[in-house]
C-alpha atoms as a PDB file:
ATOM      1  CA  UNK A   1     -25.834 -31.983 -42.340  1.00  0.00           C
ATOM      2  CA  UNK A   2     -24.380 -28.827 -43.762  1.00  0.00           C
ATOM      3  CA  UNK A   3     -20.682 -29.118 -44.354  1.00  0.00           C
ATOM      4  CA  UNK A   4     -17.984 -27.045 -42.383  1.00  0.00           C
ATOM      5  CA  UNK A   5     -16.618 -24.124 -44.494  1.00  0.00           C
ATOM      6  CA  UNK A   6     -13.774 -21.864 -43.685  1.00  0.00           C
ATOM      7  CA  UNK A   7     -10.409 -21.916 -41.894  1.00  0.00           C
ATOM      8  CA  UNK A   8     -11.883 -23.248 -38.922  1.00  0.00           C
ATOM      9  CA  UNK A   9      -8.385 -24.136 -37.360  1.00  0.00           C
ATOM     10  CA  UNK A  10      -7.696 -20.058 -37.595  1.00  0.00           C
ATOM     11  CA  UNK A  11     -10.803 -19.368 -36.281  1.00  0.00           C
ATOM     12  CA  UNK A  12      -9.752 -22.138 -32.971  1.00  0.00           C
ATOM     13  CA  UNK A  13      -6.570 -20.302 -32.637  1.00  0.00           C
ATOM     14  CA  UNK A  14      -8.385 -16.822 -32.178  1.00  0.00           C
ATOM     15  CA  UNK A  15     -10.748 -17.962 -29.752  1.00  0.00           C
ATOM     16  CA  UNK A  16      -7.920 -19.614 -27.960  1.00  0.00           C
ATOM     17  CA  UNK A  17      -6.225 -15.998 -27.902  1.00  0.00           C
ATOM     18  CA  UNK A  18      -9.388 -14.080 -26.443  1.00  0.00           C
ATOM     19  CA  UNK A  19      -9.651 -16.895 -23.607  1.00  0.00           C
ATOM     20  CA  UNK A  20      -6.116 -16.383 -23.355  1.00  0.00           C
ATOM     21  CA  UNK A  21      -5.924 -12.343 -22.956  1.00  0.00           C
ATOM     22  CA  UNK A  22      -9.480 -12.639 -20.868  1.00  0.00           C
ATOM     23  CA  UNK A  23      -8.067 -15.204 -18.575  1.00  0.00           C
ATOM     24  CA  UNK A  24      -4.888 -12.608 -18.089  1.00  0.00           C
ATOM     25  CA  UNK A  25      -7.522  -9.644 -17.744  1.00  0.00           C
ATOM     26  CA  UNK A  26      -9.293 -11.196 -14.918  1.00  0.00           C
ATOM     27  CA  UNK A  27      -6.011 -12.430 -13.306  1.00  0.00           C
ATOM     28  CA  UNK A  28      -4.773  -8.849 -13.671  1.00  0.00           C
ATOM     29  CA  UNK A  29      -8.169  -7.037 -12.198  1.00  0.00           C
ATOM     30  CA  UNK A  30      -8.325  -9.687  -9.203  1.00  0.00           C
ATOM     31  CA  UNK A  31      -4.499  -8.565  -8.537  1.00  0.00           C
ATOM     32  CA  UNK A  32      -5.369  -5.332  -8.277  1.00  0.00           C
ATOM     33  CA  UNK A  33      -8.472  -5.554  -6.520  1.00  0.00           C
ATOM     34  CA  UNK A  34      -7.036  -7.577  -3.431  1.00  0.00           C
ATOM     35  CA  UNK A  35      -4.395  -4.753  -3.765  1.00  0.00           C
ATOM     36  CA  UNK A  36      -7.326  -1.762  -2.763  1.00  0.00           C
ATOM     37  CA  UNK A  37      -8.945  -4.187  -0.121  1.00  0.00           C
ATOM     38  CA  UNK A  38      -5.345  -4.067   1.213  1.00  0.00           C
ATOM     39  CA  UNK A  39      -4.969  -0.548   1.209  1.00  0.00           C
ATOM     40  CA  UNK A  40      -8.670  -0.123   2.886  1.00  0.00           C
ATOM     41  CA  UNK A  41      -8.068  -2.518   5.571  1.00  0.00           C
ATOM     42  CA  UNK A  42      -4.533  -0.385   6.261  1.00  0.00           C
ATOM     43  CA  UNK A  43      -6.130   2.910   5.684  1.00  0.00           C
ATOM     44  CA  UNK A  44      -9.117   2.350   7.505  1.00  0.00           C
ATOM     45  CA  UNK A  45      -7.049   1.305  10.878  1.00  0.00           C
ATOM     46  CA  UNK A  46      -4.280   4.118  10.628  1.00  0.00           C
ATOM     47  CA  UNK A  47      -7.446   7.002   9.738  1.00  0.00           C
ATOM     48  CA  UNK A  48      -9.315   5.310  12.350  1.00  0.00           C
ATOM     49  CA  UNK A  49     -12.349   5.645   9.802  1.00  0.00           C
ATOM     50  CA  UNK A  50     -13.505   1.910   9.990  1.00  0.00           C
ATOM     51  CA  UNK A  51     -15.605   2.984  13.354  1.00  0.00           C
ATOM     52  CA  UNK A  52     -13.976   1.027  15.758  1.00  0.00           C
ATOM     53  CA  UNK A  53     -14.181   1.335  19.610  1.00  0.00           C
ATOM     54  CA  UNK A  54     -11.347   3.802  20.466  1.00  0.00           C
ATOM     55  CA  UNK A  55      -8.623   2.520  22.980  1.00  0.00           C
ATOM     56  CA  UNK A  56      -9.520   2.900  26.251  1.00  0.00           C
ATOM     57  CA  UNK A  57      -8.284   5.876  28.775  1.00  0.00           C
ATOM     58  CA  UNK A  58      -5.768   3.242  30.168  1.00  0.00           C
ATOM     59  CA  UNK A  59      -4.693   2.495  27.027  1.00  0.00           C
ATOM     60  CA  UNK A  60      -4.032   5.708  25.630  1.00  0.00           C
ATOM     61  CA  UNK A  61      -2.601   6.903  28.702  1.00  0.00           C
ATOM     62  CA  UNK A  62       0.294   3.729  27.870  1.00  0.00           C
ATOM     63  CA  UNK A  63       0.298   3.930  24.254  1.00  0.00           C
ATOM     64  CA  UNK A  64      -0.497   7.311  23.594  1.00  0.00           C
ATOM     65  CA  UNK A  65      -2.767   6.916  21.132  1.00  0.00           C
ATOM     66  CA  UNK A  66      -6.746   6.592  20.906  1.00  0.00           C
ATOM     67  CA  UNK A  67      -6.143   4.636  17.565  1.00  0.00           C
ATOM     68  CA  UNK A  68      -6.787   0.810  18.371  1.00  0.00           C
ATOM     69  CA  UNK A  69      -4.461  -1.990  16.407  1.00  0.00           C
ATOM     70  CA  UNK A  70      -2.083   0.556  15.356  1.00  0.00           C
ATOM     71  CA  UNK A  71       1.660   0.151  17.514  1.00  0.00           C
ATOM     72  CA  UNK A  72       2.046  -3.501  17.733  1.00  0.00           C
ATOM     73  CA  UNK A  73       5.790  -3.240  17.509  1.00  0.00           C
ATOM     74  CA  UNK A  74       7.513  -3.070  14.369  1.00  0.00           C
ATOM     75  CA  UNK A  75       5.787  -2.920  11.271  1.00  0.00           C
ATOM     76  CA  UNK A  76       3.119  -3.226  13.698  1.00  0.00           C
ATOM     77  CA  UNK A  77      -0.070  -5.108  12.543  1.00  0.00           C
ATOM     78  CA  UNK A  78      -1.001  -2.389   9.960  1.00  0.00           C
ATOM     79  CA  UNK A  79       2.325  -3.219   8.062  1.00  0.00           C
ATOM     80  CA  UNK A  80       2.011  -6.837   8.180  1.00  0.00           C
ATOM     81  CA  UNK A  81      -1.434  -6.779   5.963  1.00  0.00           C
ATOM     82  CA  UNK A  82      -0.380  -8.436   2.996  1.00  0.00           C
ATOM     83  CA  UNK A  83      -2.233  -8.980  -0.261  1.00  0.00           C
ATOM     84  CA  UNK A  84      -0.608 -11.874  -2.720  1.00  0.00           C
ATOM     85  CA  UNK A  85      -1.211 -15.064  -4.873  1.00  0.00           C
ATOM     86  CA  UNK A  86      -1.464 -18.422  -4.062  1.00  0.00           C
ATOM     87  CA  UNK A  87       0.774 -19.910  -5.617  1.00  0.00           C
ATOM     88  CA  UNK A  88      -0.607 -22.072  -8.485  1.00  0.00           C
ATOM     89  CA  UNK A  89      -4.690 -20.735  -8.539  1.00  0.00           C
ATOM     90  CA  UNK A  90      -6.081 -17.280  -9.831  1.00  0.00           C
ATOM     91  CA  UNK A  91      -7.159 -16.420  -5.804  1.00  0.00           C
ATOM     92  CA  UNK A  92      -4.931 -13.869  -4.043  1.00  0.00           C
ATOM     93  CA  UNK A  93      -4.993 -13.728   0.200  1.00  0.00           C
ATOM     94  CA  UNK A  94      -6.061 -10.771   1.722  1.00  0.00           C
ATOM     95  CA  UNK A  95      -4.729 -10.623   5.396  1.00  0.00           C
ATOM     96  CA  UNK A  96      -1.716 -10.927   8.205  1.00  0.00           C
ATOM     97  CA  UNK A  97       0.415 -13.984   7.677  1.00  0.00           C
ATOM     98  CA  UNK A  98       0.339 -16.776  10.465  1.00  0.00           C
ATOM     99  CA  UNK A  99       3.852 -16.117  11.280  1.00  0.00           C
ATOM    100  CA  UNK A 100       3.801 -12.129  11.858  1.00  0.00           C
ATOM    101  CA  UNK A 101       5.000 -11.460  15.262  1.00  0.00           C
ATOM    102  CA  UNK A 102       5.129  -7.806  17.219  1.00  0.00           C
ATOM    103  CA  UNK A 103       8.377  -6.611  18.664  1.00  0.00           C
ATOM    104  CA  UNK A 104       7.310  -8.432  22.222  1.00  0.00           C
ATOM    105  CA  UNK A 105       6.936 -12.508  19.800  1.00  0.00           C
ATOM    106  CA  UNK A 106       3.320 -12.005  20.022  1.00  0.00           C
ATOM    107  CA  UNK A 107       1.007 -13.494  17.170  1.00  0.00           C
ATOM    108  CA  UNK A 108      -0.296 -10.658  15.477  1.00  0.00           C
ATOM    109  CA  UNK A 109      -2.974 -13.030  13.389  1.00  0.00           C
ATOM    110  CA  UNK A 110      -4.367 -14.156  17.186  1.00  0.00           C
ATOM    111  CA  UNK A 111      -4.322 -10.609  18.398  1.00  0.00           C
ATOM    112  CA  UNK A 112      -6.346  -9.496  14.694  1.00  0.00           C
ATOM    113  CA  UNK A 113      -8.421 -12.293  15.410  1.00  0.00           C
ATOM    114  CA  UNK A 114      -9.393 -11.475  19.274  1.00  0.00           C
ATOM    115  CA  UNK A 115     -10.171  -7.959  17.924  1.00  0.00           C
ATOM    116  CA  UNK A 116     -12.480  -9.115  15.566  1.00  0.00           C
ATOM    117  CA  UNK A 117     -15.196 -10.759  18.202  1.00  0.00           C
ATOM    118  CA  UNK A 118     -13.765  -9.385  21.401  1.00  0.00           C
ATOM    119  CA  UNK A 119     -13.468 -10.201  24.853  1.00  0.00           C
ATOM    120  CA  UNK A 120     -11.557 -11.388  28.221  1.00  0.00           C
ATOM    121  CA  UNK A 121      -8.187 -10.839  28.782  1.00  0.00           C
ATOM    122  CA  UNK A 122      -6.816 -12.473  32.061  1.00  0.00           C
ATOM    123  CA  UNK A 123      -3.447 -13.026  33.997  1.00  0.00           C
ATOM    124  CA  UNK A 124      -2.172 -16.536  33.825  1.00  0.00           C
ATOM    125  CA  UNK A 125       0.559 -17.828  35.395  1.00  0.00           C
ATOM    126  CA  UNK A 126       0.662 -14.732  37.998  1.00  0.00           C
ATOM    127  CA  UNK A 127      -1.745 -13.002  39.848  1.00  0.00           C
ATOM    128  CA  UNK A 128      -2.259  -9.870  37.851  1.00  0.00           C
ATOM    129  CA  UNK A 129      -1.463  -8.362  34.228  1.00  0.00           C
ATOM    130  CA  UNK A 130       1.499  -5.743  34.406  1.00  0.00           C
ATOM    131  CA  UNK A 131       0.447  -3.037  31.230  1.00  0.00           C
ATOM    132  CA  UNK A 132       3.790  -1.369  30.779  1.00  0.00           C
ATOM    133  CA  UNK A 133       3.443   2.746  31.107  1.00  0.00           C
ATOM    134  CA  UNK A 134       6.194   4.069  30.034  1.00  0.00           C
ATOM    135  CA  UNK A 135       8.535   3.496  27.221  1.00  0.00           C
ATOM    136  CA  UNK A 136      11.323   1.957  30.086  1.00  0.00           C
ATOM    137  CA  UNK A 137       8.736  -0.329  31.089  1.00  0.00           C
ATOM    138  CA  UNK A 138       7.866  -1.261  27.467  1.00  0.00           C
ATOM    139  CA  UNK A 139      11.561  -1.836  26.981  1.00  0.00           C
ATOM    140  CA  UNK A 140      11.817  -4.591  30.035  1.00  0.00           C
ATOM    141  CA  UNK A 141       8.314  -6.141  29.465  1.00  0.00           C
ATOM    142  CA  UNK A 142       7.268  -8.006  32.408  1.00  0.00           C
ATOM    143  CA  UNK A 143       8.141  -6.202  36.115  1.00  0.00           C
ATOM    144  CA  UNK A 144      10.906  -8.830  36.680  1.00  0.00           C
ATOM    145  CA  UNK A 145      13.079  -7.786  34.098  1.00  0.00           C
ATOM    146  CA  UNK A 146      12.563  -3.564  34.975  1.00  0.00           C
ATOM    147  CA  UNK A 147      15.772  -2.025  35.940  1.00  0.00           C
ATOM    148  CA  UNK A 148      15.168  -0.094  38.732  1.00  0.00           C
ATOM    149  CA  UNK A 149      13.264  -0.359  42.200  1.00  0.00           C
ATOM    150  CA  UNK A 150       9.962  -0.896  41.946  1.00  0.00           C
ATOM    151  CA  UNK A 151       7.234   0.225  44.764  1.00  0.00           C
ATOM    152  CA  UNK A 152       3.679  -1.572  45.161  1.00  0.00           C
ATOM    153  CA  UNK A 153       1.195   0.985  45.753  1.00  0.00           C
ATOM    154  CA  UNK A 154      -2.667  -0.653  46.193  1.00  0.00           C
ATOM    155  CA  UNK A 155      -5.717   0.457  44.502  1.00  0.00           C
ATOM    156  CA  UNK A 156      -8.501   1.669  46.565  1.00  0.00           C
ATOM    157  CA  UNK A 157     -10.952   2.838  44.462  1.00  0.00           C
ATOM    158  CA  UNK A 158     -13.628  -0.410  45.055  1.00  0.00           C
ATOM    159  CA  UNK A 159     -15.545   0.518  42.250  1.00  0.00           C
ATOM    160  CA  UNK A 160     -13.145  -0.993  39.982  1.00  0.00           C
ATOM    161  CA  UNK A 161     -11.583  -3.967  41.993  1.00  0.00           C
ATOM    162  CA  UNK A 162     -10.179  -5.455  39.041  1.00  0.00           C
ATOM    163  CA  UNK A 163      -7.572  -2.919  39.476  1.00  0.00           C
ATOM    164  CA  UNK A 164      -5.240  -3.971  41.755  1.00  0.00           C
ATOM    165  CA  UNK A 165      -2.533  -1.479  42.269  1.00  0.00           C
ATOM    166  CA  UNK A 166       0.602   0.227  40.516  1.00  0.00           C
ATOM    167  CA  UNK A 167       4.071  -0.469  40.582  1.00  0.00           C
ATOM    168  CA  UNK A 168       5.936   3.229  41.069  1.00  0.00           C
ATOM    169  CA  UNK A 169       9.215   3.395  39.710  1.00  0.00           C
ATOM    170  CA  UNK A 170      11.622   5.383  42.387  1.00  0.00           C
ATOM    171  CA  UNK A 171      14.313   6.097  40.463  1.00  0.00           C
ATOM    172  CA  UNK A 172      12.317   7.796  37.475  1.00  0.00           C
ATOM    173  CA  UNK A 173      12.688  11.232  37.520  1.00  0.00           C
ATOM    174  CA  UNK A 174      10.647  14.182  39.076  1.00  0.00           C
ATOM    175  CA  UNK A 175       7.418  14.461  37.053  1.00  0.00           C
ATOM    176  CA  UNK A 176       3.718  14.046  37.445  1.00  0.00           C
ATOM    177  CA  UNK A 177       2.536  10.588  37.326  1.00  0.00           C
ATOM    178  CA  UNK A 178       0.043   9.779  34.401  1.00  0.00           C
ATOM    179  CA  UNK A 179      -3.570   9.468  34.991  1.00  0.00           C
ATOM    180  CA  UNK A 180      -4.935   5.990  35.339  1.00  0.00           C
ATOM    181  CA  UNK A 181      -7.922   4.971  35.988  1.00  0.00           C
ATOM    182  CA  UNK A 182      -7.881   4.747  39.844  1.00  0.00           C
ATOM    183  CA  UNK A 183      -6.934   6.319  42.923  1.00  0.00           C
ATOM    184  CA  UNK A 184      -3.403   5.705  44.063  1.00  0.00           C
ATOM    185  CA  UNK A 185      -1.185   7.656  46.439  1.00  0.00           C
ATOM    186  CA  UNK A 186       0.676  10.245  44.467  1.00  0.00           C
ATOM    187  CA  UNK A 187       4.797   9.673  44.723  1.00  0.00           C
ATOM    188  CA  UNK A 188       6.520  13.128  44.149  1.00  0.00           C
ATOM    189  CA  UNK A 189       9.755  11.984  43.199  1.00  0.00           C
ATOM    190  CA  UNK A 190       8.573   8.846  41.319  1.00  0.00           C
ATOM    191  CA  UNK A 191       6.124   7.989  38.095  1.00  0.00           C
ATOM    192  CA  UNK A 192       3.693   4.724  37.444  1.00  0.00           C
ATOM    193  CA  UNK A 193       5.884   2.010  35.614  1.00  0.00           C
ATOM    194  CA  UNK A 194       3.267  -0.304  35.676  1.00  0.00           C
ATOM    195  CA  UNK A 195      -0.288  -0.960  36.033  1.00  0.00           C
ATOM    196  CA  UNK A 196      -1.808  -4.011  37.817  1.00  0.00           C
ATOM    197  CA  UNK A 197      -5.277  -5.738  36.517  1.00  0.00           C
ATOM    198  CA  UNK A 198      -6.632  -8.985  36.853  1.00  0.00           C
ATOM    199  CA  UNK A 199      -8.256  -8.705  33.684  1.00  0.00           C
ATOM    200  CA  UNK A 200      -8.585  -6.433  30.647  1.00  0.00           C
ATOM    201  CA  UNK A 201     -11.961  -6.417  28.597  1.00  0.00           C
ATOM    202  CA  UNK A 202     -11.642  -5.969  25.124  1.00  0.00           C
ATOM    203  CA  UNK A 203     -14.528  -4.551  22.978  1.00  0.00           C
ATOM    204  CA  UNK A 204     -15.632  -5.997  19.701  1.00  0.00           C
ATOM    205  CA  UNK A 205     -13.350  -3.653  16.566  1.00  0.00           C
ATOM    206  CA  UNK A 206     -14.377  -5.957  13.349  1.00  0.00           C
ATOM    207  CA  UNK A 207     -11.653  -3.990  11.553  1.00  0.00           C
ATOM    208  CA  UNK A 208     -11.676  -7.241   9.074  1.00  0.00           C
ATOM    209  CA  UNK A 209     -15.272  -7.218   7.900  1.00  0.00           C
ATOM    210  CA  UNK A 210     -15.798  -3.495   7.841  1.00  0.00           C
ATOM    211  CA  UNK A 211     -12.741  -2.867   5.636  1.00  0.00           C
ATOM    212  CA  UNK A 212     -14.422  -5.655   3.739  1.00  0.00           C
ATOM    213  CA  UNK A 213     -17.521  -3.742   3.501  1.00  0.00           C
ATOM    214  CA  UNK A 214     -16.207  -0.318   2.427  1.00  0.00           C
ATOM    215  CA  UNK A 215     -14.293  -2.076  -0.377  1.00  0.00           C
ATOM    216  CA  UNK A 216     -17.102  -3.976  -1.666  1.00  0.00           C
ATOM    217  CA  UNK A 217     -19.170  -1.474  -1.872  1.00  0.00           C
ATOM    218  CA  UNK A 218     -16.699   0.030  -4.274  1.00  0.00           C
ATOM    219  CA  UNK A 219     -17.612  -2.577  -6.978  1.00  0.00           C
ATOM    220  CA  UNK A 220     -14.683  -4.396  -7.506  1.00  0.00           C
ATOM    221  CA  UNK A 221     -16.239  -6.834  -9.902  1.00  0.00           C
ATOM    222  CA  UNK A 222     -17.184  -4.052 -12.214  1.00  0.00           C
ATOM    223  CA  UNK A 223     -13.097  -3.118 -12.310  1.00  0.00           C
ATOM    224  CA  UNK A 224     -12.215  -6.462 -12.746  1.00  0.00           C
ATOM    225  CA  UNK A 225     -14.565  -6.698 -16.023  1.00  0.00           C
ATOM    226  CA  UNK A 226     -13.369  -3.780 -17.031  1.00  0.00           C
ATOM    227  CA  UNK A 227      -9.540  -5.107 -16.712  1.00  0.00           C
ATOM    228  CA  UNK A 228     -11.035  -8.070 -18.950  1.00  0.00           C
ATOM    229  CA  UNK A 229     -12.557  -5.681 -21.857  1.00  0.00           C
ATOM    230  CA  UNK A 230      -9.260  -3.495 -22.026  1.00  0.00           C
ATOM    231  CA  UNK A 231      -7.478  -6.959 -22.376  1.00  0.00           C
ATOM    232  CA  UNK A 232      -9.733  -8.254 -25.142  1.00  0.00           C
ATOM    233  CA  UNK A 233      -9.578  -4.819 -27.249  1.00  0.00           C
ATOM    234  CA  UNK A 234      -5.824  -5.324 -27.325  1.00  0.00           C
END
């Protein structure tokens, strides 16, 4: 057996270093690349370049936009992305904390999450959802709490009898009502406060996996060995 020659105790210590500074490169690239899936996933929703299904007439005609997951009070769901470490392990969490509410106490990480597949939204506990129209009717929430009079005006276009009806607001001011997707009697001296559906279908946005996508295909493990070279030459 040939016999050990050399400071081998120096030569423990620098290998020690370089799995040292590598383990800090890595730690450093990962950082920053759950950073830029971050800022695709909030870039991709406020460009509306992930290709998700726009908002429907409805809903633009109430929110005013054709850009889906966008006004969710506050923040809103694009400013409650977060990217940060867990505490203890070299893996950072991409994504909308369980505890992120919009401006009305709904769960923003259910509302994400329905996005993602899709589907059925129904009334429960009343007969009929009440989508706010305008901002006074945002303000109060449901019809019960609106502070003004309220007149029911029924749907009649039977091609669409999930649509129940309107609820005109007679003390608004004189303006045209907004176009919804029915036919309702038109109130000159009144707008629509509310519209009445027993149920709201939801089409499939995977804003989630497509923002994953784009920033994959970005090679984020080539930066991240890259962060480990720089880190080793130093």
């Amino acid at each position: 057996m040939c016999p050990l020659t050399g400071d081998w105790d120096k030569a423990q210590r620098k290998l020690n270093e370089m799995a040292a500074k590598a383990k800090g490169g890595a730690l450093t690239g990962i950082a920053a690349a759950a950073r830029e899936l971050e800022r695709a996933w909030k870039t991709g929703l406020t460009s509306a370049s992930l290709g998700l299904a726009p908002n429907s007439p409805i809903t633009i005609a109430s929110k005013s936009s054709s850009k889906p997951l966008i006004d969710h009070g506050g923040t809103g769901m694009v400013g409650s992305i977060r990217s940060q470490q867990v505490v203890g392990f070299p893996i950072y969490f991409v994504g909308i904390n369980r505890g992120a509410r919009g401006k009305n106490g709904e769960s923003l990480t259910d509302i994400a999450a329905f996005h993602e597949k899709g589907g059925v939204i129904r009334a429960k506990g009343a007969k009929a959802l009440a989508i706010p129209m305008t901002r006074k009717a945002k303000r109060a929430g449901s019809p019960r709490n609106y502070p003004g009079q309220l007149l029911f005006l029924k749907a009649t276009n039977k091609k669409k009898p999930w649509i129940i009806g309107v609820f005109i607001d007679k003390t608004g001011s004189r303006q045209r009502d907004r176009g919804v997707d029915g036919k309702f009697q038109r109130a000159r001296a009144s707008r629509v406060a509310y519209l009445l559906m027993t149920r709201v279908r939801i089409p499939p946005r995977p804003h989630r996996r497509l923002a994953y996508e784009k920033w994959k295909a970005t090679n984020p493990q080539g930066r991240i060995s890259k962060h480990i070279a720089v880190a080793l030459k130093d």
